[in-house]
C-alpha atoms as a PDB file:
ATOM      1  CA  UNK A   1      68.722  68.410 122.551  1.00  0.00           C
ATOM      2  CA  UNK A   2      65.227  69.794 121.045  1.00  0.00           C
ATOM      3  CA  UNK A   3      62.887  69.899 123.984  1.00  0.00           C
ATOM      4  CA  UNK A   4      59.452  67.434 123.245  1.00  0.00           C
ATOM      5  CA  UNK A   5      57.562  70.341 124.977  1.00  0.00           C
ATOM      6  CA  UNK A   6      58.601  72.661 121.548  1.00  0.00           C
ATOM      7  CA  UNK A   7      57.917  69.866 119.083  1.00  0.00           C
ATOM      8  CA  UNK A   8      61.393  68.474 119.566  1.00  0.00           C
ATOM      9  CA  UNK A   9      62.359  64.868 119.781  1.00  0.00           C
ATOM     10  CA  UNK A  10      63.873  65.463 123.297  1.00  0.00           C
ATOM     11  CA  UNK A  11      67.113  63.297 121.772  1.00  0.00           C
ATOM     12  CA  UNK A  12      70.415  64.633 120.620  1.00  0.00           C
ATOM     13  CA  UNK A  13      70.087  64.808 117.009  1.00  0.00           C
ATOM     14  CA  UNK A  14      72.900  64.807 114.587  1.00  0.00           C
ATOM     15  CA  UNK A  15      73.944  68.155 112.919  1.00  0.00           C
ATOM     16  CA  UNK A  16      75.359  67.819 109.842  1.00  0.00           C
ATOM     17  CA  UNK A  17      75.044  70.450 107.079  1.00  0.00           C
ATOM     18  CA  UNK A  18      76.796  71.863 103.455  1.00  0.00           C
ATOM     19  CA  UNK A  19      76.384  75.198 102.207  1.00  0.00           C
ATOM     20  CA  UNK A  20      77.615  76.564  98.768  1.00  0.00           C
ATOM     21  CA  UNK A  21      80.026  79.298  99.385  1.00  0.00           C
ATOM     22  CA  UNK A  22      81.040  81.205  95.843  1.00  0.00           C
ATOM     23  CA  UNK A  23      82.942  78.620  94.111  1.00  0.00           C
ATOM     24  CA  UNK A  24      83.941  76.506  97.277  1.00  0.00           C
ATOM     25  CA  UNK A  25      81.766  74.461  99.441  1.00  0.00           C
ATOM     26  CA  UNK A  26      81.683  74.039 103.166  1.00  0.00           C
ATOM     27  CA  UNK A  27      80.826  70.896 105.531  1.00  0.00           C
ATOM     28  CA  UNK A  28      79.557  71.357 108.462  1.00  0.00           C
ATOM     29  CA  UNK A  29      79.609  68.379 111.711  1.00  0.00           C
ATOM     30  CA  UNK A  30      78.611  69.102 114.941  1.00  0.00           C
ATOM     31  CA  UNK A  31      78.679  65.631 116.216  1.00  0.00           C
ATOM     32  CA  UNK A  32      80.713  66.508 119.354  1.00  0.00           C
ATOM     33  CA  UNK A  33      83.664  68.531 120.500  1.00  0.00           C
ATOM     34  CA  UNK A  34      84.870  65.934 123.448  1.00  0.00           C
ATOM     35  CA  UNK A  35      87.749  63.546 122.977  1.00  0.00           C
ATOM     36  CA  UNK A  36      85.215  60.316 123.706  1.00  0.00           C
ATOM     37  CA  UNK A  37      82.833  62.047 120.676  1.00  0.00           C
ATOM     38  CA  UNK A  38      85.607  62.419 118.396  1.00  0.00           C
ATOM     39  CA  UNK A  39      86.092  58.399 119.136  1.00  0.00           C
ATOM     40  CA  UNK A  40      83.005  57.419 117.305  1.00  0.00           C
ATOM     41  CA  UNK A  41      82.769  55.916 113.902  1.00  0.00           C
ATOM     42  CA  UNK A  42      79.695  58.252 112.434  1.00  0.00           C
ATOM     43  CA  UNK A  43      81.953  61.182 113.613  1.00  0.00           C
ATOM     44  CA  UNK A  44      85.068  59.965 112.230  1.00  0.00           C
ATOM     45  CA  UNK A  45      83.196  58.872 108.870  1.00  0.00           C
ATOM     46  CA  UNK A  46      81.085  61.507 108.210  1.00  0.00           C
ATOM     47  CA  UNK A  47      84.474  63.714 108.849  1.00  0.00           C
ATOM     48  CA  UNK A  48      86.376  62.200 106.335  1.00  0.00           C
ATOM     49  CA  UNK A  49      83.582  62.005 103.636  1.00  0.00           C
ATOM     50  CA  UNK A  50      82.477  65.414 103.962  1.00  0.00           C
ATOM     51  CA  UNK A  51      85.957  66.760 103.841  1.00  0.00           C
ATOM     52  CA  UNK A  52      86.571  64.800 100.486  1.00  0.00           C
ATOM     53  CA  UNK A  53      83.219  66.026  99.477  1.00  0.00           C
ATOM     54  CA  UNK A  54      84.396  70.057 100.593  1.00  0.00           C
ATOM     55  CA  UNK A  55      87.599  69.101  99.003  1.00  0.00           C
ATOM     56  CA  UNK A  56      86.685  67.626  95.197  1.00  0.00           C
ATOM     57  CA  UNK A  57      82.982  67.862  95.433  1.00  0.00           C
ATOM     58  CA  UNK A  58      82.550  64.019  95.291  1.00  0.00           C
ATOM     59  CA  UNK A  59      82.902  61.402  97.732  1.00  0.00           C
ATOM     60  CA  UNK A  60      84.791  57.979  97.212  1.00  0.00           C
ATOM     61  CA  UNK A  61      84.951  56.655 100.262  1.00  0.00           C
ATOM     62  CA  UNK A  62      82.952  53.527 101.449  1.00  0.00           C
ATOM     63  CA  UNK A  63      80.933  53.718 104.475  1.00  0.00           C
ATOM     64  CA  UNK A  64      82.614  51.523 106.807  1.00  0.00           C
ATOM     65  CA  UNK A  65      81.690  48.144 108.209  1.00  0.00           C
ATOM     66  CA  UNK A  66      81.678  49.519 111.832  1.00  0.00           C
ATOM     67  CA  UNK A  67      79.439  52.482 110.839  1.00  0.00           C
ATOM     68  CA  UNK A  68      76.611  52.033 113.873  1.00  0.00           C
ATOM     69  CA  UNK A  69      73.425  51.182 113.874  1.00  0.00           C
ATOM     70  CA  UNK A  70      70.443  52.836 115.355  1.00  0.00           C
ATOM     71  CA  UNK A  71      70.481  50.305 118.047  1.00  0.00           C
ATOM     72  CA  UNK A  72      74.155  50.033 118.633  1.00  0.00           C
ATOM     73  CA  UNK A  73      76.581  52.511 118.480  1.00  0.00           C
ATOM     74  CA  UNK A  74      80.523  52.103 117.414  1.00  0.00           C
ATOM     75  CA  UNK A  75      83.468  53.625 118.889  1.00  0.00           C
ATOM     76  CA  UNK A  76      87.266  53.531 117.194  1.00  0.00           C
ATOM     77  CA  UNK A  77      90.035  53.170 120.685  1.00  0.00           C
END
């Protein structure tokens, strides 16, 4: 979480990120490491499109219905 005293928003903040390695490309997520996080729809969709993306350089895959919102979030049980 970026502290508001060192011009953070004092929120967690998403961390997604793709970097051109040589001929390959590489997707980064670092929405969360725990087995609720890993539950979430924007971790589970940005997963899958950015591994298509890392995979064929495109993406074909919808955003899905239950993607949240900024006032609600969305969790896959």
């Amino acid at each position: 979480m970026p502290p508001k005293e060192k011009g953070g928003s004092g929120r967690h903040e998403p961390l997604l990120f793709t970097v051109q390695y040589g001929k390959g490309r590489v997707f980064q997520n670092a929405l969360g490491h725990t087995p609720q996080e890993l539950k979430s729809v924007a971790f589970v969709v940005t997963f899958q499109r950015g591994c298509e993306w890392g995979a064929t350089g495109k993406v074909t895959q919808p955003v899905s219905a239950d993607f949240p919102s900024p006032d609600k979030p969305s969790v896959r049980e």
